[in-house]
N, C-alpha and C. Protein backbone atom coordinates (compact mmCIF):
# COMPACT_ATOMS: atom_id res chain seq x y z
N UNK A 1 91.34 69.69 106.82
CA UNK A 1 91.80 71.02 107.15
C UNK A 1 93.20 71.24 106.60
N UNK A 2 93.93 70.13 106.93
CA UNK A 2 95.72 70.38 106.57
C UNK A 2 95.82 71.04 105.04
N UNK A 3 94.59 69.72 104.37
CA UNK A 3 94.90 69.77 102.69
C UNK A 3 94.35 71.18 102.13
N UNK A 4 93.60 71.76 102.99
CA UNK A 4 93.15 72.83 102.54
C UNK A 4 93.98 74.17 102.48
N UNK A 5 94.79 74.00 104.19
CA UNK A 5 96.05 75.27 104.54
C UNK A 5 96.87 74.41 103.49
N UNK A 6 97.63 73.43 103.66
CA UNK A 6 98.68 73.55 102.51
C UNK A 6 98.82 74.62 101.49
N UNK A 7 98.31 74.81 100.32
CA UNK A 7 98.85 75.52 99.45
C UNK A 7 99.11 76.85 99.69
N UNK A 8 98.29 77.25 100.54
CA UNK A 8 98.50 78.89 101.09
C UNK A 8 99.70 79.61 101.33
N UNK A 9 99.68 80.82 100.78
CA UNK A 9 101.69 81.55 101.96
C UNK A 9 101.12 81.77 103.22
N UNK A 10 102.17 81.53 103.93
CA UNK A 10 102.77 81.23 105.22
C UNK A 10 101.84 82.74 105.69
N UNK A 11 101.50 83.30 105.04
CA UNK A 11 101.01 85.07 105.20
C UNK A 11 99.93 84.88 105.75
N UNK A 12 99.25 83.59 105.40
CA UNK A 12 97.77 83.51 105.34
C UNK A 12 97.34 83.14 106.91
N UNK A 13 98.34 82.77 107.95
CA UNK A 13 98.26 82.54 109.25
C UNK A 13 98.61 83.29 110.06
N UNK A 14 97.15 83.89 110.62
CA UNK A 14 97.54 85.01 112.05
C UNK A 14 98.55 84.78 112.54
N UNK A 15 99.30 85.64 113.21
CA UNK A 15 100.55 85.80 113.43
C UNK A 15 101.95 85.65 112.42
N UNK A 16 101.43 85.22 111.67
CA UNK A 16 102.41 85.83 110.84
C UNK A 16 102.55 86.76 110.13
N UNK A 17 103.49 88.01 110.77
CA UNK A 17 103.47 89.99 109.70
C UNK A 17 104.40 89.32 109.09
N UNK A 18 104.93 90.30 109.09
CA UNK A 18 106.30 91.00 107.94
C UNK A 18 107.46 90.15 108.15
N UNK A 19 107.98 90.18 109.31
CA UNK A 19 109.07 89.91 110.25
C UNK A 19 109.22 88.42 110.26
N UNK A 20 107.76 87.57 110.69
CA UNK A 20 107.77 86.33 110.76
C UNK A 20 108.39 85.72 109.07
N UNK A 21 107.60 86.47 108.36
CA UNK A 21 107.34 85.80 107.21
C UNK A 21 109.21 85.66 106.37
N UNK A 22 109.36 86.87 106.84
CA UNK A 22 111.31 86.92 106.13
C UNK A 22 112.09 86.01 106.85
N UNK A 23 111.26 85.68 108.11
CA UNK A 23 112.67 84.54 108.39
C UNK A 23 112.13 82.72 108.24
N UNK A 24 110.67 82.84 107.60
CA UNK A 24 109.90 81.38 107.06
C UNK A 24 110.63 81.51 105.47
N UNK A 25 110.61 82.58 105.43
CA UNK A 25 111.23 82.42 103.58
C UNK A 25 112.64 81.67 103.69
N UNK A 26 113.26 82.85 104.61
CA UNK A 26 114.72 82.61 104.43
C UNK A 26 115.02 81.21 104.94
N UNK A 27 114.00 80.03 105.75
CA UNK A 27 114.07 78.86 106.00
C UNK A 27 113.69 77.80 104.92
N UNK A 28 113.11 78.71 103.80
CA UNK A 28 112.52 77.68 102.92
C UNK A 28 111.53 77.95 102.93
N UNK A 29 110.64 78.26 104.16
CA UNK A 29 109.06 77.59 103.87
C UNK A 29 108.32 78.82 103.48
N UNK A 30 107.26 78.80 102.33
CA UNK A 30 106.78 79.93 101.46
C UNK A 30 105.64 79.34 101.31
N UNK A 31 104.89 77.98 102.22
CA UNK A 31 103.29 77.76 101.74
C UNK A 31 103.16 77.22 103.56
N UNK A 32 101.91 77.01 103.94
CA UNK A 32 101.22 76.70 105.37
C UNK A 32 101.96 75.11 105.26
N UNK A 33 101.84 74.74 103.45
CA UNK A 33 101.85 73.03 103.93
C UNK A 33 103.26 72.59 104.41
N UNK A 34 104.50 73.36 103.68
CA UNK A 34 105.92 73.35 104.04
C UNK A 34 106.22 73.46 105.67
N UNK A 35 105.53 74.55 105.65
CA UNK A 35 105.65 74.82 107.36
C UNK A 35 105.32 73.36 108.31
N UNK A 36 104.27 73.17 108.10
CA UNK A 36 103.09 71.73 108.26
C UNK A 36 104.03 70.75 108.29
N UNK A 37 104.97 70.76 107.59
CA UNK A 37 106.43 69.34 107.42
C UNK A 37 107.26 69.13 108.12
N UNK A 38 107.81 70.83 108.73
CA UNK A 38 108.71 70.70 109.25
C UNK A 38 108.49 69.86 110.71
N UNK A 39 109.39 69.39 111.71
CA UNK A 39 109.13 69.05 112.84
C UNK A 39 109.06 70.55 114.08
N UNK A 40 107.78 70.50 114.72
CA UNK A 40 107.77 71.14 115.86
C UNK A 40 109.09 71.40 116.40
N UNK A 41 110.44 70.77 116.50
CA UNK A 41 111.62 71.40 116.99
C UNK A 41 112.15 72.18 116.35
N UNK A 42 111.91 71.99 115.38
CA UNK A 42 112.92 73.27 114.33
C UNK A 42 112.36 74.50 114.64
N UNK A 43 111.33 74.77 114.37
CA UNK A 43 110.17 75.67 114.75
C UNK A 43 110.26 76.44 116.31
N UNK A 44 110.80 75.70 116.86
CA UNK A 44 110.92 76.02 118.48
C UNK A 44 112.32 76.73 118.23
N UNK A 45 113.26 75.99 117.79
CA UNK A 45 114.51 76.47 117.80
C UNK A 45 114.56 78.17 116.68
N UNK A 46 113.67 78.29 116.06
CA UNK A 46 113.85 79.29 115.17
C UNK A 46 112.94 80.16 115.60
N UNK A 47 111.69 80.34 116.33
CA UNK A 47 110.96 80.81 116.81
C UNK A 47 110.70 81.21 118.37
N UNK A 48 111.38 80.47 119.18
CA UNK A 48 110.94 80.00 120.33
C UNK A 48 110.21 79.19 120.39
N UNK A 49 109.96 78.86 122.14
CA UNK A 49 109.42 78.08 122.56
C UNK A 49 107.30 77.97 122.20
N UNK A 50 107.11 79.62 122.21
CA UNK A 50 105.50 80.10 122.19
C UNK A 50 105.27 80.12 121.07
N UNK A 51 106.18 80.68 120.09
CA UNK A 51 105.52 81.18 118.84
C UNK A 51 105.90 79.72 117.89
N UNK A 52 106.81 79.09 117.91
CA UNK A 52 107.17 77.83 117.40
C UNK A 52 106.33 77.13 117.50
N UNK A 53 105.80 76.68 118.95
CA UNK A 53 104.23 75.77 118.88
C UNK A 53 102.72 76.25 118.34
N UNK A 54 103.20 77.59 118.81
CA UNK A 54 101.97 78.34 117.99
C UNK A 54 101.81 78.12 116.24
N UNK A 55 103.13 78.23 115.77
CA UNK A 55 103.09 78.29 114.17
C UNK A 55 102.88 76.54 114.03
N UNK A 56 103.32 75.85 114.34
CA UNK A 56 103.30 73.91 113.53
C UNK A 56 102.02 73.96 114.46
N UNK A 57 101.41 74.14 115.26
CA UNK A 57 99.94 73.63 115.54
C UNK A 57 98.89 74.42 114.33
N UNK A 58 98.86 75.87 113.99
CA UNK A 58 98.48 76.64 113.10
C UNK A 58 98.73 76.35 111.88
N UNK A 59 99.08 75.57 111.75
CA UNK A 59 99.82 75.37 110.14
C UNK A 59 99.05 73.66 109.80
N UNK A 60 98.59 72.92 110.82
CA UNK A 60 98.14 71.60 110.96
C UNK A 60 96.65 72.12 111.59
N UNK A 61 95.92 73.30 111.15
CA UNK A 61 94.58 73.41 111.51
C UNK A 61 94.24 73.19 113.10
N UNK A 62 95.04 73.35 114.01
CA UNK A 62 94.93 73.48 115.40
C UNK A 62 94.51 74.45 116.02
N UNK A 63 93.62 74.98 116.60
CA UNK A 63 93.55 76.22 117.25
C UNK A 63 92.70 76.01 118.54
N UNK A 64 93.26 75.90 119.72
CA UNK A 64 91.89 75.78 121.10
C UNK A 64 91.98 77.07 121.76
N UNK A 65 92.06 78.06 121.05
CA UNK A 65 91.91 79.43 121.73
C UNK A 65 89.93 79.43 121.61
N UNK A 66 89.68 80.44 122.48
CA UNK A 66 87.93 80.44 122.63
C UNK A 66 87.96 81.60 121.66
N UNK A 67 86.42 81.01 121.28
CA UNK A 67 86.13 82.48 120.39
C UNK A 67 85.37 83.27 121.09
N UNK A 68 85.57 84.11 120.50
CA UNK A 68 84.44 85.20 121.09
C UNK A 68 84.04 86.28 120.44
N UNK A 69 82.59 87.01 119.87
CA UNK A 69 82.69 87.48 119.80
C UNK A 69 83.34 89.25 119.10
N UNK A 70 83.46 89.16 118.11
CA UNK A 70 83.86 90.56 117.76
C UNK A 70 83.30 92.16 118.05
N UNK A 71 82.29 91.74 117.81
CA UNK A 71 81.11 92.95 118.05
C UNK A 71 79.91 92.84 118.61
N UNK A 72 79.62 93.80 119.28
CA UNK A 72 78.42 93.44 120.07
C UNK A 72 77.14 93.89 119.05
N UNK A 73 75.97 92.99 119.52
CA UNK A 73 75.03 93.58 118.95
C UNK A 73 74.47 94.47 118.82
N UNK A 74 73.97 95.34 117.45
CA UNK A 74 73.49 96.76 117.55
C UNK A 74 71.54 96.63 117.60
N UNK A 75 71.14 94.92 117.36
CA UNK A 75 69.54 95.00 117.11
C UNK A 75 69.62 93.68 118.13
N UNK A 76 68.18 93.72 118.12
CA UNK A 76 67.47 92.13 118.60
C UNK A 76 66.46 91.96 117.56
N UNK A 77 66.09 91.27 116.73
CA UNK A 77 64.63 91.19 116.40
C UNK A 77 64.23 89.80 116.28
N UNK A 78 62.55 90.02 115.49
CA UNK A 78 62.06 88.65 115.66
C UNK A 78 61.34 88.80 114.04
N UNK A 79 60.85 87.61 113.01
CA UNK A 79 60.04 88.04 111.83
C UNK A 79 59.49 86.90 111.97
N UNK A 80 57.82 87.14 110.88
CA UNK A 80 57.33 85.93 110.68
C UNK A 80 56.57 86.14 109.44
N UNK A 81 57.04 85.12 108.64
CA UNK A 81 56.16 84.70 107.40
C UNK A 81 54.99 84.38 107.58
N UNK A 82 54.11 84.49 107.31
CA UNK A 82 52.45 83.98 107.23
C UNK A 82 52.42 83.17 106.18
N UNK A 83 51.76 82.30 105.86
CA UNK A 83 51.56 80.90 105.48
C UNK A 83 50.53 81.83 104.33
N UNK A 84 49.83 82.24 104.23
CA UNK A 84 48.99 83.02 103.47
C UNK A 84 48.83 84.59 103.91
N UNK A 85 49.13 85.46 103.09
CA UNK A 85 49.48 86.61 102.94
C UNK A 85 47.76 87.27 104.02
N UNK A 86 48.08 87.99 104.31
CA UNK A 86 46.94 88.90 105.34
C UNK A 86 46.65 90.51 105.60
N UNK A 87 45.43 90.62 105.65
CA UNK A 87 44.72 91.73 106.08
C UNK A 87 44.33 91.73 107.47
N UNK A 88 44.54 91.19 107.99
CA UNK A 88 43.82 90.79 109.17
C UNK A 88 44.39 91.43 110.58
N UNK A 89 43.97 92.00 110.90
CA UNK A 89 44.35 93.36 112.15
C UNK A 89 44.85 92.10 113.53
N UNK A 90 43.74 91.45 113.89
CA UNK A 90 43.71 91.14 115.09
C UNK A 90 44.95 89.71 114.94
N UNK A 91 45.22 89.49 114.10
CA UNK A 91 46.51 88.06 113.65
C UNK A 91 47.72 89.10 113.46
N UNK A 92 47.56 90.49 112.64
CA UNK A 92 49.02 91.55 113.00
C UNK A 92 49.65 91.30 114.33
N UNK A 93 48.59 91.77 114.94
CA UNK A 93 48.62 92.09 116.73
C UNK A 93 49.12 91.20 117.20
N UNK A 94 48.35 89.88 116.88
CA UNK A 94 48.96 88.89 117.75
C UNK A 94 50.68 88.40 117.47
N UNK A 95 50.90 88.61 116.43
CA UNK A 95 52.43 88.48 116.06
C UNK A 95 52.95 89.47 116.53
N UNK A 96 53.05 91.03 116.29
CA UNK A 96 53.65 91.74 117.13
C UNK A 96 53.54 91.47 118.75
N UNK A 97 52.92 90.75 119.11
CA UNK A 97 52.83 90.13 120.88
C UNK A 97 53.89 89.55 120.65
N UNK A 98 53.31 88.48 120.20
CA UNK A 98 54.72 87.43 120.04
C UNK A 98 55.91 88.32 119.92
N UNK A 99 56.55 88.95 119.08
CA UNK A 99 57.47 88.84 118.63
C UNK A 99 58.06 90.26 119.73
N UNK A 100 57.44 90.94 120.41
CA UNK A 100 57.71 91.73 121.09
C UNK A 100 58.23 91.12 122.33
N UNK A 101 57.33 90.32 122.78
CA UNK A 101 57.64 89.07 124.19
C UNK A 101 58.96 88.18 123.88
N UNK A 102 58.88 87.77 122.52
CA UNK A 102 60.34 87.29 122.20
C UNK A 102 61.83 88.44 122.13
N UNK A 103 61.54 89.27 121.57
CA UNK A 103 62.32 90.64 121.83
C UNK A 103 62.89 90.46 123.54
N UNK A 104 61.92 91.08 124.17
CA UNK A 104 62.18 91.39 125.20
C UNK A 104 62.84 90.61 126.40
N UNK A 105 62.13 89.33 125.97
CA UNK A 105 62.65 88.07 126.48
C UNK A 105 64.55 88.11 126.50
N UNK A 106 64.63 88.07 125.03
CA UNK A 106 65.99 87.95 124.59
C UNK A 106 66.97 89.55 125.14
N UNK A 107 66.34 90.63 125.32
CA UNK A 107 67.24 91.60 125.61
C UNK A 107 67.08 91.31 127.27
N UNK A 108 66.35 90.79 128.04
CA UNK A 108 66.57 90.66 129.36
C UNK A 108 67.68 89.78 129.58
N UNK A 109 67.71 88.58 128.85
CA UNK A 109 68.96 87.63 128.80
C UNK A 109 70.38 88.00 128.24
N UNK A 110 70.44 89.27 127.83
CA UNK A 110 71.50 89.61 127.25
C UNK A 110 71.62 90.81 128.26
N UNK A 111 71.03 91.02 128.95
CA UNK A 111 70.77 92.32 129.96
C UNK A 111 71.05 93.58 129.44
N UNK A 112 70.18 93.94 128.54
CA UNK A 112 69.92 95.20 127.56
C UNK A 112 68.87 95.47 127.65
N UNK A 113 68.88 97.11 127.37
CA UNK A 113 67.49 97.82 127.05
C UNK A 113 67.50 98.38 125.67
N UNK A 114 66.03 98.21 125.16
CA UNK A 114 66.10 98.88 123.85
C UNK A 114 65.60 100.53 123.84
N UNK A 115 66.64 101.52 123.07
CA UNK A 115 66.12 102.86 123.04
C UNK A 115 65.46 102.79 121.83
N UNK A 116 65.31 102.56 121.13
CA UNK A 116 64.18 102.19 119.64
C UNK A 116 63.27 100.83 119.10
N UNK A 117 62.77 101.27 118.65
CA UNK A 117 61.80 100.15 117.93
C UNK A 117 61.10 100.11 116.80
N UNK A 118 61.12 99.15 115.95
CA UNK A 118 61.20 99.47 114.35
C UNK A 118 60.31 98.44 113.96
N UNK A 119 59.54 98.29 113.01
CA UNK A 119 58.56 97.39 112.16
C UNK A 119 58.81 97.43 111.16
N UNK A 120 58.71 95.76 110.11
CA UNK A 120 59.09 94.85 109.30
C UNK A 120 58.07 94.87 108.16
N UNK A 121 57.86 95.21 107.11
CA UNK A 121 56.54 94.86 107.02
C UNK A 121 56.91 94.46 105.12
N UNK A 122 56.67 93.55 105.02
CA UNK A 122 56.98 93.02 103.96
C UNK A 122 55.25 92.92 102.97
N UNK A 123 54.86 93.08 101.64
CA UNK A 123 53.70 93.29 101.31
C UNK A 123 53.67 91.86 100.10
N UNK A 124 52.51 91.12 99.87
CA UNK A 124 52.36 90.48 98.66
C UNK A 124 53.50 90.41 97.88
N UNK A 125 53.24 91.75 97.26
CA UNK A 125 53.83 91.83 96.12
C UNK A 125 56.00 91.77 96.31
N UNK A 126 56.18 91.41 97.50
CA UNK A 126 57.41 91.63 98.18
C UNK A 126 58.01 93.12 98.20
N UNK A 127 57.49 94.34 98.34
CA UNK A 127 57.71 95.23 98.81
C UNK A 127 58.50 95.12 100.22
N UNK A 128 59.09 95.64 100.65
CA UNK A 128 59.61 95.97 101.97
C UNK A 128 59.72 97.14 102.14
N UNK A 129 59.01 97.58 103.80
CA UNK A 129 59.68 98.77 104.01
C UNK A 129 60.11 98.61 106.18
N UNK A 130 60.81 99.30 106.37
CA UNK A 130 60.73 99.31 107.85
C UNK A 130 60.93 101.03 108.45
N UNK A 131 59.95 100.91 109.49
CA UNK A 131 59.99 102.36 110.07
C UNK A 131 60.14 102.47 111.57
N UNK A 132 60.71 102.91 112.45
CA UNK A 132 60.91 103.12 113.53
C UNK A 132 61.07 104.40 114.81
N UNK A 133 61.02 103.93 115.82
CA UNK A 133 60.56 105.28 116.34
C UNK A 133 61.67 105.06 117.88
N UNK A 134 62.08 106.19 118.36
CA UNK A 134 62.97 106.23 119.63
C UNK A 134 61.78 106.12 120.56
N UNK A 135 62.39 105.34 121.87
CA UNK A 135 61.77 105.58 122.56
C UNK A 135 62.26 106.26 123.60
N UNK A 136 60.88 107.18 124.77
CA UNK A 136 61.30 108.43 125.41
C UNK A 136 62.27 107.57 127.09
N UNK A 137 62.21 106.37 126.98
CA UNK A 137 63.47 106.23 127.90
C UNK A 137 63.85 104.73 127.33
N UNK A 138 64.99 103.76 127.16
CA UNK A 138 64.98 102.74 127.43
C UNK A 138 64.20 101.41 127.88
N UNK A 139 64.14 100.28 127.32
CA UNK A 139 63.01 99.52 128.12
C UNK A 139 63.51 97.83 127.67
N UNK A 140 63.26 96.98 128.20
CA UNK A 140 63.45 95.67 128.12
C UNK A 140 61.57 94.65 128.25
N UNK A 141 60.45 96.09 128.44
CA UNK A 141 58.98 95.52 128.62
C UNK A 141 58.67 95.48 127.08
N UNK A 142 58.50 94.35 127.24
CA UNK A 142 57.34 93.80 126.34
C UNK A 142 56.04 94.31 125.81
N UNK A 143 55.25 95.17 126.90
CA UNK A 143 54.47 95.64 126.32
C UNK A 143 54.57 96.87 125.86
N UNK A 144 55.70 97.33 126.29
CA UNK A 144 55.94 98.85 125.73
C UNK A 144 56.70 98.27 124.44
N UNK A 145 57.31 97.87 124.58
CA UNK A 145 57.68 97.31 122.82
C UNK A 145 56.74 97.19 121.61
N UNK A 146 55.83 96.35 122.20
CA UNK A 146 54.52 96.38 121.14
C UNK A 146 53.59 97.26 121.31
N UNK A 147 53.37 97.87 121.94
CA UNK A 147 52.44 98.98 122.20
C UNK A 147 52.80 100.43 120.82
N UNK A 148 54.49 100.40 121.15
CA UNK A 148 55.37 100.98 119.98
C UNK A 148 55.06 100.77 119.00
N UNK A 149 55.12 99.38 118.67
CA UNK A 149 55.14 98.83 117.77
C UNK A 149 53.73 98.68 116.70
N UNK A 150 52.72 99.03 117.68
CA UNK A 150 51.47 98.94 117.16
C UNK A 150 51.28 100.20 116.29
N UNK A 151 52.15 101.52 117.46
CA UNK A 151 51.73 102.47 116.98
C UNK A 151 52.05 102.90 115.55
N UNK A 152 53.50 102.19 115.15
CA UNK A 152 53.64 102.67 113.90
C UNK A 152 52.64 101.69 112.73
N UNK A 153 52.75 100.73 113.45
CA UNK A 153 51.46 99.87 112.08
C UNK A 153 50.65 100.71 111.63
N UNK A 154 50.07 101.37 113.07
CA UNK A 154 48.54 102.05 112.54
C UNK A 154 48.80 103.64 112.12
N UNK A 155 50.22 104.17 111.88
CA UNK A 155 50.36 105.49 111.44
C UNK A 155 50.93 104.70 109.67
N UNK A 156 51.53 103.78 109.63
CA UNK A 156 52.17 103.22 108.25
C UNK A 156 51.72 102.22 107.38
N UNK A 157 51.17 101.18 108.05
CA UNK A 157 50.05 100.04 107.22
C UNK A 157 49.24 100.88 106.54
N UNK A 158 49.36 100.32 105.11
CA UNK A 158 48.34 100.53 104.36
C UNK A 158 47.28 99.23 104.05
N UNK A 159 46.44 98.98 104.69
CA UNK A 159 45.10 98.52 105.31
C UNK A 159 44.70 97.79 104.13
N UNK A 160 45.08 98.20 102.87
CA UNK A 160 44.42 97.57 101.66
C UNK A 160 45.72 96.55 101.62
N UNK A 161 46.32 96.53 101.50
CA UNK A 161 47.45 95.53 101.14
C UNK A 161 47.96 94.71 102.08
N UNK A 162 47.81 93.27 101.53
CA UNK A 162 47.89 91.99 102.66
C UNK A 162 49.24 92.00 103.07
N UNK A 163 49.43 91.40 104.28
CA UNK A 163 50.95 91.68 104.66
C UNK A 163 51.85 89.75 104.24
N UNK A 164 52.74 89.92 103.70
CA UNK A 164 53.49 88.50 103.69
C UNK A 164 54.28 88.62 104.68
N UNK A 165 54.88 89.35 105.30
CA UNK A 165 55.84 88.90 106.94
C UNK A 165 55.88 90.39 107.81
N UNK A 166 56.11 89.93 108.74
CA UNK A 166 55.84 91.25 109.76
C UNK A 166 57.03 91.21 110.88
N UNK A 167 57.97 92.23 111.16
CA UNK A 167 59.32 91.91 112.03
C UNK A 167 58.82 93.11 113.07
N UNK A 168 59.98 92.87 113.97
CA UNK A 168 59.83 93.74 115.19
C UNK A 168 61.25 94.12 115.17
N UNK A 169 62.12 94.62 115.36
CA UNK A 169 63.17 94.87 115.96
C UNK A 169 63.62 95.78 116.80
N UNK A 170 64.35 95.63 117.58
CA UNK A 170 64.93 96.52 119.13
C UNK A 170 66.29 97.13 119.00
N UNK A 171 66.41 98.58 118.74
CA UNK A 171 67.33 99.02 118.31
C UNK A 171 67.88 99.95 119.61
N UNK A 172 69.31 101.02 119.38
CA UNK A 172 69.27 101.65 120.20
C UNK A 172 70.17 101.05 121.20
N UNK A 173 70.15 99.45 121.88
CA UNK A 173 70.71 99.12 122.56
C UNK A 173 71.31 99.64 123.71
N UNK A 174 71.60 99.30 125.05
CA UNK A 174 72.44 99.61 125.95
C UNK A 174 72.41 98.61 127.02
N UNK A 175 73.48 98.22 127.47
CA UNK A 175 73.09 97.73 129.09
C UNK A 175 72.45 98.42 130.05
N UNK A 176 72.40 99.51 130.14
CA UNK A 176 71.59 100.20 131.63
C UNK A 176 72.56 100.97 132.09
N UNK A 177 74.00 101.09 131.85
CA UNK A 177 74.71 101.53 132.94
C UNK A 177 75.65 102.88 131.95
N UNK A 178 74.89 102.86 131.05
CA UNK A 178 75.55 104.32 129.97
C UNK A 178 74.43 105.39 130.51
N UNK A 179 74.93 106.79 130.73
CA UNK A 179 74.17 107.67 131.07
C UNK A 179 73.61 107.96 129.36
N UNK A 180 72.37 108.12 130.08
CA UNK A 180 71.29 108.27 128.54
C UNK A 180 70.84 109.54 128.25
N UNK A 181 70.42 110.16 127.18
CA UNK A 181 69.90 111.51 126.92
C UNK A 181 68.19 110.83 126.42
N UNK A 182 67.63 111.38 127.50
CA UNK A 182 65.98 110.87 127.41
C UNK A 182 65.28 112.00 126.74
N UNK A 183 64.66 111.61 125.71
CA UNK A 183 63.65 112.46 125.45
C UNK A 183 62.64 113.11 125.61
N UNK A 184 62.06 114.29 125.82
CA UNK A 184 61.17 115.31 126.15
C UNK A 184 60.38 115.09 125.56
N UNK A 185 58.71 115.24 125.84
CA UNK A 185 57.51 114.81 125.63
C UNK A 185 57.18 116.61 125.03
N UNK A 186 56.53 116.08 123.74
CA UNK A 186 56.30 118.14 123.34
C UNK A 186 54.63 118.01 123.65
């Protein structure tokens, strides 16, 4: 890790803007590895006590802050390759089970509901296309997932052409606790 920060400017380590960086110059140090040399006291004395240990641990590839996280997820899904490309209705189905039960599985554990649902459908010839549809409230069921999910197969599959992978995905997202605008049945 060290040999790697070495050559870098001092720029290249969070927490260091503008401000930090004019008074690492004006000390000399203009790469991570210089910094890396100095002793932790100097660093304290020119920085303080927080940001001094912060910079010589950062500069020696140290970091035990937790990660977490940047963005939350906007999908869940699930795909599956077939071993030999297919026509076969009742092996579709059974993967959209699967992969709907795995969906749903996974947004209950993340404690989300999905307002959409979208299909994967990859052809022989590697075509891709995916199409999806809102649904009229939120849901974390499984069988309303694939039930969805069926429906667009059988408005979008084209029946002649074998499928090489088939996805599900759960779009829409929410925990439950955002007021929702539900859709009207025409």
């Amino acid at each position: 890790m060290e040999a790697f920060l070495a050559p870098l400017p001092i720029r290249a380590l969070i927490g260091v803007g503008p401000k930090a960086e004019s008074r690492l110059v004006a000390a000399g140090l203009t790469t991570i590895g210089a910094l890396a040399a100095r002793p932790p006291d100097e660093l304290v004395t020119l920085f303080g006590r927080a940001h001094g240990r912060y910079l010589h641990e950062a500069s020696h590839g140290i970091d035990d802050s937790t990660l977490a996280a940047e963005r939350v997820a906007k999908s869940i899904s699930a795909e599956h390759t077939f071993a030999v490309d297919t026509t076969d209705r009742r092996e579709l189905w059974r993967q959209l089970r699967a992969q709907a039960e795995e969906v749903a599985a996974r947004l209950r554990d993340e404690g989300l509901l999905a307002g959409e649902v979208a299909i994967k459908l990859r052809y022989a010839n590697w075509e891709t296309f995916t199409r999806q549809m809102r649904l009229g409230a939120p849901t974390d069921e499984e069988q309303r997932l694939a039930v969805s999910a069926a429906s667009l197969m059988r408005r979008h599959w084209d029946r002649e052409r074998a499928v090489r992978l088939i996805g599900l995905r759960a779009g829409r997202l929410t925990d439950g606790t955002t007021p929702l605008q539900l859709l009207l049945p025409f």
